[in-house]
C-alpha atoms as a PDB file:
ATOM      1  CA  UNK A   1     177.376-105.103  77.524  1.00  0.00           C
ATOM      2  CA  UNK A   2     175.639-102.124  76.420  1.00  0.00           C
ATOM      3  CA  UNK A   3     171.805-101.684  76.265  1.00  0.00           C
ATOM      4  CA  UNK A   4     169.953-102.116  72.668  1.00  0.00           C
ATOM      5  CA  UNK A   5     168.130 -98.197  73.330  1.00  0.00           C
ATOM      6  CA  UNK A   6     171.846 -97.010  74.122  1.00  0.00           C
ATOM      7  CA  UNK A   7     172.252 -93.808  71.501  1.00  0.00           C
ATOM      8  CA  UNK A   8     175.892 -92.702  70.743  1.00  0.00           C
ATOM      9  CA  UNK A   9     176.050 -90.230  73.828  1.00  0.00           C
ATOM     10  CA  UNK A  10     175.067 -93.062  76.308  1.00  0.00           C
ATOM     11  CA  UNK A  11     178.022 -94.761  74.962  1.00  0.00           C
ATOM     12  CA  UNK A  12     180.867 -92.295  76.498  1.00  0.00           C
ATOM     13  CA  UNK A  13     179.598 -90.813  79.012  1.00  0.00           C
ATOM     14  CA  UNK A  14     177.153 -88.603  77.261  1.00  0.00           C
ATOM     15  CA  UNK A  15     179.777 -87.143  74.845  1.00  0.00           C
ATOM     16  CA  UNK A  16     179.147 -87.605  71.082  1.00  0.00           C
ATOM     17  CA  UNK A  17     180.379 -90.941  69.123  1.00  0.00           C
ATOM     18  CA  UNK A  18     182.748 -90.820  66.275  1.00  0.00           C
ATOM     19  CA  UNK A  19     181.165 -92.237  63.668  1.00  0.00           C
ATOM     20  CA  UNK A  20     182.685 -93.648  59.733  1.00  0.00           C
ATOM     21  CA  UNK A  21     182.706 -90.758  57.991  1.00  0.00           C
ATOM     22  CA  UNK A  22     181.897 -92.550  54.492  1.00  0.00           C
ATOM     23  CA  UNK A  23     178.711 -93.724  56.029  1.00  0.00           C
ATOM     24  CA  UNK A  24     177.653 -90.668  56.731  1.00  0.00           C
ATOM     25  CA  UNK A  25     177.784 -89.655  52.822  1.00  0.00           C
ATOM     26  CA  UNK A  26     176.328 -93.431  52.081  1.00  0.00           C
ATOM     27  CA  UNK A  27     173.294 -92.196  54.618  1.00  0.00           C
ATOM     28  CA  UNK A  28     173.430 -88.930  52.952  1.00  0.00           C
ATOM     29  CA  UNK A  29     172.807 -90.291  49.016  1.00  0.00           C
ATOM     30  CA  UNK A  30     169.648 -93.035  50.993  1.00  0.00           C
ATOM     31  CA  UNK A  31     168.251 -89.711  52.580  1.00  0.00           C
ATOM     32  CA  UNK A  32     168.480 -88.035  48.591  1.00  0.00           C
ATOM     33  CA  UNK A  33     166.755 -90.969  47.734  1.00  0.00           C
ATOM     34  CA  UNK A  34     163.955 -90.771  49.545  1.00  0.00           C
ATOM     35  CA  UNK A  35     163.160 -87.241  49.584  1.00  0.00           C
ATOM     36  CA  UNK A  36     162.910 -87.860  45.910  1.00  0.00           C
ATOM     37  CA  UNK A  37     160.378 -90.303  45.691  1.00  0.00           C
ATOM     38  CA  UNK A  38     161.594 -91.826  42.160  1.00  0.00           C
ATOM     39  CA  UNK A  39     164.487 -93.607  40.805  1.00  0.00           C
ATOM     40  CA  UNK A  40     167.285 -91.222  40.182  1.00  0.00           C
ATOM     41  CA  UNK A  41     169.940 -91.381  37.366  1.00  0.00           C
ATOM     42  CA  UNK A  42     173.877 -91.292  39.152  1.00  0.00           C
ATOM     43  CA  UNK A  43     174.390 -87.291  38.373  1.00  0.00           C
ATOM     44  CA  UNK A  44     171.019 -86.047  40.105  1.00  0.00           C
ATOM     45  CA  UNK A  45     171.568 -88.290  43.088  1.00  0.00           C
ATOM     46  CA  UNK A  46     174.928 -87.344  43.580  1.00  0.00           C
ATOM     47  CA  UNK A  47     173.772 -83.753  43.110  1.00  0.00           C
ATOM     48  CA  UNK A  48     170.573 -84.157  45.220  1.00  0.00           C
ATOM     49  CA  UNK A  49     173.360 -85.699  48.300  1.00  0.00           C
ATOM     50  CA  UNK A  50     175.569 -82.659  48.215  1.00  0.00           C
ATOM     51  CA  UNK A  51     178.699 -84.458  46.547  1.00  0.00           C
ATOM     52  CA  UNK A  52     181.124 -85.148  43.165  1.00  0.00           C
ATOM     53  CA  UNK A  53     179.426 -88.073  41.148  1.00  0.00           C
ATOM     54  CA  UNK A  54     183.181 -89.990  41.310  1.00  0.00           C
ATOM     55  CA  UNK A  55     182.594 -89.907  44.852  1.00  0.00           C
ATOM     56  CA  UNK A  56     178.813 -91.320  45.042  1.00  0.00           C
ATOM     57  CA  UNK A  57     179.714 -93.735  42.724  1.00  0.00           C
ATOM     58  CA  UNK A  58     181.733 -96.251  45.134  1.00  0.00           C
ATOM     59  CA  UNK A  59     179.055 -95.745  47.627  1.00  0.00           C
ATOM     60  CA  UNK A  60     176.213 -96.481  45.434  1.00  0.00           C
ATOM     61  CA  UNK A  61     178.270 -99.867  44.316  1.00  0.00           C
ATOM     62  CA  UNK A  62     178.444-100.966  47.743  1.00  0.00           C
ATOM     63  CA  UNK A  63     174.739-100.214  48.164  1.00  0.00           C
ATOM     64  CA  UNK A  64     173.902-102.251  45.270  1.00  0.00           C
ATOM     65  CA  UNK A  65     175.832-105.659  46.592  1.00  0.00           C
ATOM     66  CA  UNK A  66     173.744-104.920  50.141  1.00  0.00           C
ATOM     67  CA  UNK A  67     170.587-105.099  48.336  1.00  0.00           C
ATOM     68  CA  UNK A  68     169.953-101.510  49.633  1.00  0.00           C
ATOM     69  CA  UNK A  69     169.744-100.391  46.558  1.00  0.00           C
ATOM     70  CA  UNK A  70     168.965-101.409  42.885  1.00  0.00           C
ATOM     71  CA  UNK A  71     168.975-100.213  39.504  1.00  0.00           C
ATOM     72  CA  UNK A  72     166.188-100.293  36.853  1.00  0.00           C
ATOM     73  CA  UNK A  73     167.121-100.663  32.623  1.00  0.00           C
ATOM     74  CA  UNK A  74     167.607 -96.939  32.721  1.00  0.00           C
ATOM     75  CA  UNK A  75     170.102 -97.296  34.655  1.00  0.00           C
ATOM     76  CA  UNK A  76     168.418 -95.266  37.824  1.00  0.00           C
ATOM     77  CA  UNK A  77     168.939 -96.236  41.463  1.00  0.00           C
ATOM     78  CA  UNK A  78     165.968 -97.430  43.470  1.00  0.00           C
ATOM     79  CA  UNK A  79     165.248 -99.118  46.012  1.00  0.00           C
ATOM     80  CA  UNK A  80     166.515-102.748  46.627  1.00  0.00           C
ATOM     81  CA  UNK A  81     164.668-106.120  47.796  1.00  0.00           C
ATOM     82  CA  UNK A  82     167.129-105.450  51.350  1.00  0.00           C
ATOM     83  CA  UNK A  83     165.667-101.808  51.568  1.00  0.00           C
ATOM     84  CA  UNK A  84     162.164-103.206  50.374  1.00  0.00           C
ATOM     85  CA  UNK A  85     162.069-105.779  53.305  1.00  0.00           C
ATOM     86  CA  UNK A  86     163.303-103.083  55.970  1.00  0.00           C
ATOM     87  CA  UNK A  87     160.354-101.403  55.238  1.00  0.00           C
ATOM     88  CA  UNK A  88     158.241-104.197  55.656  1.00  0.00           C
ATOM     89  CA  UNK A  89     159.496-104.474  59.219  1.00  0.00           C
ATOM     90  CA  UNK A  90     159.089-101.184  59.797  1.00  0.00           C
ATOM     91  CA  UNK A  91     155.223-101.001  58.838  1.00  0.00           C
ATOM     92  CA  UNK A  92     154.644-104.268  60.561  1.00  0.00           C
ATOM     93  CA  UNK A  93     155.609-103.003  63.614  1.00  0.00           C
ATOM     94  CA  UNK A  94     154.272 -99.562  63.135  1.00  0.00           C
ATOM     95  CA  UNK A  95     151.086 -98.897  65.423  1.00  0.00           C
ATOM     96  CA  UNK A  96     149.470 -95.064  64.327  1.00  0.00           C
ATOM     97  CA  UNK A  97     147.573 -94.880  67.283  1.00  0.00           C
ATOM     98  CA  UNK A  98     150.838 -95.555  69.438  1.00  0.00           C
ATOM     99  CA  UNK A  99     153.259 -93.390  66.807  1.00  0.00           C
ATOM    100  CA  UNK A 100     150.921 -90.327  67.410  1.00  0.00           C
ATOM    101  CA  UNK A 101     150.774 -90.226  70.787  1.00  0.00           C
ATOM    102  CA  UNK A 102     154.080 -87.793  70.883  1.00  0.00           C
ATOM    103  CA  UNK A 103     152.630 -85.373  67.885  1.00  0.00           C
ATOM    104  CA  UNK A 104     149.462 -85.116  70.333  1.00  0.00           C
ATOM    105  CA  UNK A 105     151.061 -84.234  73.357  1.00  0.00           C
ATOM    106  CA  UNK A 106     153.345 -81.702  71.262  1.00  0.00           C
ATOM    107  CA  UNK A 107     149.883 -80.064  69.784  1.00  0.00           C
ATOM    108  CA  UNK A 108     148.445 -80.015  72.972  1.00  0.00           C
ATOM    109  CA  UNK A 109     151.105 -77.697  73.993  1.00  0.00           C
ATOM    110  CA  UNK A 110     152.319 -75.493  70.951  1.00  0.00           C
ATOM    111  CA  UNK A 111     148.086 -74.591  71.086  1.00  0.00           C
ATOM    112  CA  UNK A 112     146.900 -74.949  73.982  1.00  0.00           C
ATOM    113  CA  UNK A 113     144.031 -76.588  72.658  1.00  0.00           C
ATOM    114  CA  UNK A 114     142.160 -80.042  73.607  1.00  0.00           C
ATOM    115  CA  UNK A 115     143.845 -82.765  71.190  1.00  0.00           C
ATOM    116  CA  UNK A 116     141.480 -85.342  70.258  1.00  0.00           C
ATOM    117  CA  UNK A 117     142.669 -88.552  67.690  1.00  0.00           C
ATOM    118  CA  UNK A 118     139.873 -90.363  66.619  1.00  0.00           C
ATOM    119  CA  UNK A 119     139.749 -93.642  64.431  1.00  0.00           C
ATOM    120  CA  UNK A 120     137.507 -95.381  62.704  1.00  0.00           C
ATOM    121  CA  UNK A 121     135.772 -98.326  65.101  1.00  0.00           C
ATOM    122  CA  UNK A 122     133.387-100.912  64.350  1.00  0.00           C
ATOM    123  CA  UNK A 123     130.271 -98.385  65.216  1.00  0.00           C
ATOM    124  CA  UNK A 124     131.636 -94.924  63.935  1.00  0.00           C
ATOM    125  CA  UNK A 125     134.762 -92.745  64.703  1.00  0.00           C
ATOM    126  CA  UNK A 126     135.667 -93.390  67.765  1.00  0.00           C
ATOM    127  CA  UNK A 127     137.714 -90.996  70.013  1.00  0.00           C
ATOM    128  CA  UNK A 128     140.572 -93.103  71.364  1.00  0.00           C
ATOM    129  CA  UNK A 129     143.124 -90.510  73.255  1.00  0.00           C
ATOM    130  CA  UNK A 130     142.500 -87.292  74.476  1.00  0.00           C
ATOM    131  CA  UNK A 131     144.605 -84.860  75.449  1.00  0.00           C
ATOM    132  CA  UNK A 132     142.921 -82.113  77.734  1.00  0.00           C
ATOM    133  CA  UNK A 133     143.891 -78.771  77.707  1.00  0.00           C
ATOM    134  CA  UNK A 134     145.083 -77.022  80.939  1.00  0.00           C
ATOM    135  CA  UNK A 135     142.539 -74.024  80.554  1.00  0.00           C
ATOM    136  CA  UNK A 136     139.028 -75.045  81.985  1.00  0.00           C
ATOM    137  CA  UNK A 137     136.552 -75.751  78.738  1.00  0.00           C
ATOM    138  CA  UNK A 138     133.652 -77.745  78.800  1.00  0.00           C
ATOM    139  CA  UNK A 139     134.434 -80.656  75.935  1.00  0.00           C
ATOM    140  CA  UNK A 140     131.868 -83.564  76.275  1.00  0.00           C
ATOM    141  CA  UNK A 141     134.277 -85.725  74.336  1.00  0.00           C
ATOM    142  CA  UNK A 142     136.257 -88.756  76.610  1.00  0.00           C
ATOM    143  CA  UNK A 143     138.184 -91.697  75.561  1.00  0.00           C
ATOM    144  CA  UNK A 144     135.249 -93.962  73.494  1.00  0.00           C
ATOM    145  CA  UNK A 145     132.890 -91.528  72.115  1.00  0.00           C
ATOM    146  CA  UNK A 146     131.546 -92.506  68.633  1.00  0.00           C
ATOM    147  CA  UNK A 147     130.489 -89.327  66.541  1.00  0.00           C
ATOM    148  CA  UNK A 148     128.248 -88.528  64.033  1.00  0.00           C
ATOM    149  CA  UNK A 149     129.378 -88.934  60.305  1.00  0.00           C
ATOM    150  CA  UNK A 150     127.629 -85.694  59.568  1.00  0.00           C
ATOM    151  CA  UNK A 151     127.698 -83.321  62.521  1.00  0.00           C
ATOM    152  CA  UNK A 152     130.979 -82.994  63.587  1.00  0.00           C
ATOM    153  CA  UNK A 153     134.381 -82.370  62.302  1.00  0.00           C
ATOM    154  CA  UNK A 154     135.842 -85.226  63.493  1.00  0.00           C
ATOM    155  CA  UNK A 155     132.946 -87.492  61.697  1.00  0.00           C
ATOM    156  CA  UNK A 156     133.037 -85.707  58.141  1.00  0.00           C
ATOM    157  CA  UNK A 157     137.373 -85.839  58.128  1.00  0.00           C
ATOM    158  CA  UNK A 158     136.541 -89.805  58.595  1.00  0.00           C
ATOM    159  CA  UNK A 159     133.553 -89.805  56.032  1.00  0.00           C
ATOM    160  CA  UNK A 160     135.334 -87.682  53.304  1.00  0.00           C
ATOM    161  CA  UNK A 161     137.749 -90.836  53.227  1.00  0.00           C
ATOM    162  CA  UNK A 162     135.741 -93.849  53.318  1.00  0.00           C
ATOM    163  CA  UNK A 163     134.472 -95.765  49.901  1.00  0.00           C
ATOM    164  CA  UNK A 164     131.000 -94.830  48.868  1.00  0.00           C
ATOM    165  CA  UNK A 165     129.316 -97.389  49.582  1.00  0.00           C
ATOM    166  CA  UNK A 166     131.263 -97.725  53.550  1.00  0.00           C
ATOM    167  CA  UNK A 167     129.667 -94.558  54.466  1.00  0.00           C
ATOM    168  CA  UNK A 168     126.252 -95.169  53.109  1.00  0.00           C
ATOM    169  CA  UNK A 169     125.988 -98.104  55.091  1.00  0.00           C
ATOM    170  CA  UNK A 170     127.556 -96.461  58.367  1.00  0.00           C
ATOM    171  CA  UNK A 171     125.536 -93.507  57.573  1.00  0.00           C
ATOM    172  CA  UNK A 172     122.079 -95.871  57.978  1.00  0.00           C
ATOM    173  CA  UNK A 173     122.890 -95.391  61.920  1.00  0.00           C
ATOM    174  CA  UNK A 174     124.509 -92.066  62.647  1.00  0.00           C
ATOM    175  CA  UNK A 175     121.511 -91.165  64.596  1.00  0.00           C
ATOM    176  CA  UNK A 176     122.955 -93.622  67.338  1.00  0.00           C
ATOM    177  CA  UNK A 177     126.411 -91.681  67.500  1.00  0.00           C
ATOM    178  CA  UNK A 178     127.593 -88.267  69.430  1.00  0.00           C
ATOM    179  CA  UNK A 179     125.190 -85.530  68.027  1.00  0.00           C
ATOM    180  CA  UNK A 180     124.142 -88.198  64.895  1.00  0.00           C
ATOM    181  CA  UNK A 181     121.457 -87.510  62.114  1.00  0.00           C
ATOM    182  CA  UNK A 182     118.882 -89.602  60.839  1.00  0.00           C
ATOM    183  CA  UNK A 183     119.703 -91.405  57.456  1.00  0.00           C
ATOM    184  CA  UNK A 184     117.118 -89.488  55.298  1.00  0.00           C
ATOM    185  CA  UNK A 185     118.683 -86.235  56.366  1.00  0.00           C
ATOM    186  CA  UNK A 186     121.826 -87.248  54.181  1.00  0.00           C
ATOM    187  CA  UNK A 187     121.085 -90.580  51.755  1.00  0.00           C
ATOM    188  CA  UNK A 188     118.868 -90.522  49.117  1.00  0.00           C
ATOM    189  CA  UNK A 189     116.375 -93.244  47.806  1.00  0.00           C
ATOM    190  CA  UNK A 190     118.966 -94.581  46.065  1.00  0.00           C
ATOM    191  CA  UNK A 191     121.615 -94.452  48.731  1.00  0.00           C
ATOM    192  CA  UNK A 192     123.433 -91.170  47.265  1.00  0.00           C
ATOM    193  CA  UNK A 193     124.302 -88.416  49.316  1.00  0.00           C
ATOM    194  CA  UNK A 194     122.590 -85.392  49.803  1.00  0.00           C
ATOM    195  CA  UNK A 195     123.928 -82.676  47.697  1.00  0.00           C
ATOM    196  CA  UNK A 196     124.908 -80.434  50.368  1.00  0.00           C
ATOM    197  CA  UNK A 197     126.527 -83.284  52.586  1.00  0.00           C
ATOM    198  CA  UNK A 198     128.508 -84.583  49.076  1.00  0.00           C
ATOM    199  CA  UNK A 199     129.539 -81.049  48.761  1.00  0.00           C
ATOM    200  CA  UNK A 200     131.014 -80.795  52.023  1.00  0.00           C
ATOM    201  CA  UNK A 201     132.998 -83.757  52.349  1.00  0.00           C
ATOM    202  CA  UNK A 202     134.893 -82.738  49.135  1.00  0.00           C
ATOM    203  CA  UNK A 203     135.603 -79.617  50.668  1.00  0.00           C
ATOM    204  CA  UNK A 204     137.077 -81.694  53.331  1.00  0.00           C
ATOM    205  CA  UNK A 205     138.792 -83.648  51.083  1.00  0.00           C
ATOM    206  CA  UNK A 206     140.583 -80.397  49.233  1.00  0.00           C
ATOM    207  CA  UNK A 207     141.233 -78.594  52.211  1.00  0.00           C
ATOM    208  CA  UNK A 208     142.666 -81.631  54.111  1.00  0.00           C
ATOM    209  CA  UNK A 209     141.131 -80.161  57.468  1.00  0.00           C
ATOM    210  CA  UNK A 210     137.223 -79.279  58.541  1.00  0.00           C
ATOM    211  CA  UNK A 211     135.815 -77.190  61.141  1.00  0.00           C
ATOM    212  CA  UNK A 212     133.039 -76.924  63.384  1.00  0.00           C
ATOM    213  CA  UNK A 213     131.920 -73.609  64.607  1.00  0.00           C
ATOM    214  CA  UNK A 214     129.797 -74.205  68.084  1.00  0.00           C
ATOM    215  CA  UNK A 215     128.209 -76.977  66.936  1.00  0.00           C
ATOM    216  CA  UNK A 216     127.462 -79.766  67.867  1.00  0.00           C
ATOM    217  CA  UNK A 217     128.697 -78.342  71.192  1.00  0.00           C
ATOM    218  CA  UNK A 218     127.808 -74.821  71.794  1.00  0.00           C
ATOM    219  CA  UNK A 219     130.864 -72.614  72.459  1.00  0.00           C
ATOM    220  CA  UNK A 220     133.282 -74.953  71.761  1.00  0.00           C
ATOM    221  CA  UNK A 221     134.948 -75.180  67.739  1.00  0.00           C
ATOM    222  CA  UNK A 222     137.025 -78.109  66.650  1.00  0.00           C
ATOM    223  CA  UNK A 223     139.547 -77.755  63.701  1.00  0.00           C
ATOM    224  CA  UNK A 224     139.724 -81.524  62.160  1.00  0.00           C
ATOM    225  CA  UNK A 225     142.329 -83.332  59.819  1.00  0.00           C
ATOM    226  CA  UNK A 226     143.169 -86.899  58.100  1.00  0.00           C
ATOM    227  CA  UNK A 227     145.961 -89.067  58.937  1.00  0.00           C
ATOM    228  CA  UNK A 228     146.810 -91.740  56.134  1.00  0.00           C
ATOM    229  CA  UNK A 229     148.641 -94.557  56.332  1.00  0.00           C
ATOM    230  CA  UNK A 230     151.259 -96.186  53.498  1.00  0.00           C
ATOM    231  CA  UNK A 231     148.721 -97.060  51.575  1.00  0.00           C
ATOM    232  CA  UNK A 232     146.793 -93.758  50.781  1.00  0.00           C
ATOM    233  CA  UNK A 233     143.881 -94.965  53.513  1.00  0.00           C
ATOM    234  CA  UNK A 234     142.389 -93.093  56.878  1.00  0.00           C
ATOM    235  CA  UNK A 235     144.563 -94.198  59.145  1.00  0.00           C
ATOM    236  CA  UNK A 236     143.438 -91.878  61.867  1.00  0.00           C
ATOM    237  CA  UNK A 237     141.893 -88.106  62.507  1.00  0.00           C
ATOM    238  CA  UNK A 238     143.459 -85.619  64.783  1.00  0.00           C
ATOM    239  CA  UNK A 239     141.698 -82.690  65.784  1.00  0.00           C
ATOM    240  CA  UNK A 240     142.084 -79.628  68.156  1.00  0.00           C
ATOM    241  CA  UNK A 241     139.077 -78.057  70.609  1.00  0.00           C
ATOM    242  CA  UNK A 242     138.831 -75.132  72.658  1.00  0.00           C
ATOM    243  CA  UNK A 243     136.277 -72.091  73.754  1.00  0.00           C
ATOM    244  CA  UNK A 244     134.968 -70.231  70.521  1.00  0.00           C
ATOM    245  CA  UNK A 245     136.361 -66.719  70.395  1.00  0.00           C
ATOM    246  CA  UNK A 246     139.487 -68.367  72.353  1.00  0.00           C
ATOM    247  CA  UNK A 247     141.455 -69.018  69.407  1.00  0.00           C
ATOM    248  CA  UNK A 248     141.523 -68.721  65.372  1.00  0.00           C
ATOM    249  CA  UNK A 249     139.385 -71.822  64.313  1.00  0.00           C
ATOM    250  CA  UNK A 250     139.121 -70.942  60.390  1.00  0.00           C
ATOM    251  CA  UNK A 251     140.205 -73.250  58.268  1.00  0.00           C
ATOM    252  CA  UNK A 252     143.044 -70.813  56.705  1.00  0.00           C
ATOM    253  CA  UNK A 253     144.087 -69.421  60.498  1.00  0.00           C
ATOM    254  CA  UNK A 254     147.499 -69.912  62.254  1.00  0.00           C
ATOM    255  CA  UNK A 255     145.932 -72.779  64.150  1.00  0.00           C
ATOM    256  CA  UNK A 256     144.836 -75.036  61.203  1.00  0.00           C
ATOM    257  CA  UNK A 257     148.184 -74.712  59.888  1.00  0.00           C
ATOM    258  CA  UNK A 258     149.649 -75.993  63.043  1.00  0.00           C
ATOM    259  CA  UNK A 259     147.280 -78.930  62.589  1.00  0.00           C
ATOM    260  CA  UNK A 260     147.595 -79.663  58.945  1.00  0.00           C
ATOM    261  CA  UNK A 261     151.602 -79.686  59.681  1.00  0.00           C
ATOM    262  CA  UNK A 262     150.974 -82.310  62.225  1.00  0.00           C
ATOM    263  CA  UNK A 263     148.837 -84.515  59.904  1.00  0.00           C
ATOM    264  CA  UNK A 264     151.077 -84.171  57.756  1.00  0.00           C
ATOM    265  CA  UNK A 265     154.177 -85.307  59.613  1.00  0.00           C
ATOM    266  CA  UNK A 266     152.140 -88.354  60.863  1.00  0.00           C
ATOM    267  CA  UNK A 267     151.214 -89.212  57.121  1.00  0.00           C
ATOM    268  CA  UNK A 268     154.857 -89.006  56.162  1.00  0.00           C
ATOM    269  CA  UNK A 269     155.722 -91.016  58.870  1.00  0.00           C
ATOM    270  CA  UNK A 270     153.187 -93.665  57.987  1.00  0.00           C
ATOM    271  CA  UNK A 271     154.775 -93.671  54.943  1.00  0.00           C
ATOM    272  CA  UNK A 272     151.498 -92.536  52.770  1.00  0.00           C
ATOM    273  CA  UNK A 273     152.018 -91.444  49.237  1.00  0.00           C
ATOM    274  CA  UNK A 274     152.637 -87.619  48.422  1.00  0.00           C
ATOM    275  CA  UNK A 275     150.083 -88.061  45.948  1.00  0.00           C
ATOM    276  CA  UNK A 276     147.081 -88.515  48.718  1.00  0.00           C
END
């Protein structure tokens, strides 16, 4: 019997698998689908998949009796309760810590950076993989470390995230974490935050991605961005480290691109919103 993991190659002897052709186009109007993001009338989904509306129209019939796909009063195809529960599956089973693991390794490389990913933990952001680069670099980061909400890069991605009054109260012991500050350096009387600290975060929070420039560890910068999850929240931060002067660590440089793109792909993957 053949294995479950078996792809089509495995099959016969590593050459490719015929497939059914009209799948393929059924798979092709799903993937037009979803790239839209919004129910789509019979012309612009058949246009969107490459092919005659007379031919997506069969296709999209069958799809409708699956339950893989719907159609509102317009009269626009969406998703159906089949396709809906699929995805279900899909995000109960989905572990972010586990689904980045590959997107680490493959920074790691393409940069030749450290690759830290970071989540938030019961005391703080806690780094929970780490992915050491090859060149020799003195990174006091391991697997555990719970940074400051204000001093690092990795903190203020996670801060610029979290509900106002979340951070407040994680921000009443940052002094305990990685390079931490004491409360009154950052809350108000009243609990707000500092100007300065408010201003940064939401320059986190437009730029997707923050830096930090030898500081809290001297010679060492760290180019920081969010990970959300499918429903607009921090799921998790990844971040890149390395020997100041060793690479571009701006947050407009080839490098924060590379690590923007693979926040992105994560998000996407996660199945956040392309609002967030």
């Amino acid at each position: 019997m053949s294995g479950a993991n078996e792809t089509p190659q495995d099959l016969d002897g590593g050459k490719p698998q015929r497939g059914i052709q009209s799948l393929d186009s059924t798979g092709r109007l799903l993937g037009a689908l979803v790239a839209a993001g919004r129910p789509l009338p019979l012309r612009d989904l058949a246009l969107a998949a490459g092919m005659p509306a007379a031919k997506a129209f069969p296709h999209l019939v069958s799809l409708q009796k699956t339950g893989l796909l719907a159609r509102d009063a317009a009269g626009n195809y969406l998703c159906g309760p089949l396709a809906l529960e699929l995805g279900l599956i899909a995000l109960q089973r989905l572990s972010p810590t586990r689904e980045a693991e590959p997107e680490v390794i493959e920074l790691a490389g393409t940069t030749g950076l450290s690759v830290a990913m970071a989540v938030l933990g019961p005391l703080g952001p806690t780094v929970v993989r780490l992915e050491e680069s090859a060149r020799p670099q003195h990174v006091s980061l391991r697997v555990g470390t719970v940074l400051s909400l204000v001093h690092t890069a990795i903190g203020r991605t996670v801060a610029a995230h979290l509900p106002a009054n979340v951070l407040a109260g994680l921000l009443q012991n940052d002094a305990l974490r990685m390079a931490g500050a004491a409360a009154d350096q950052v809350l108000g009387p009243g609990g707000e935050l500092a100007p300065t600290y408010a201003g940064r975060l939401a320059q986190v929070r437009a730029a997707r991605l923050d830096n930090a420039l030898s500081h809290p560890v001297p010679g060492i910068d760290t180019l920081a961005a969010p990970v959300f999850d499918h429903t607009g929240s921090l799921a998790l931060v990844i971040a890149v480290m390395g020997s100041s002067g060793s690479f571009d660590s701006s947050t407009e440089g080839t490098t924060a691109a590379l690590v923007r793109q693979a926040a992105a792909r994560l998000s996407w993957r996660f199945g956040a919103p392309q609002a967030v």
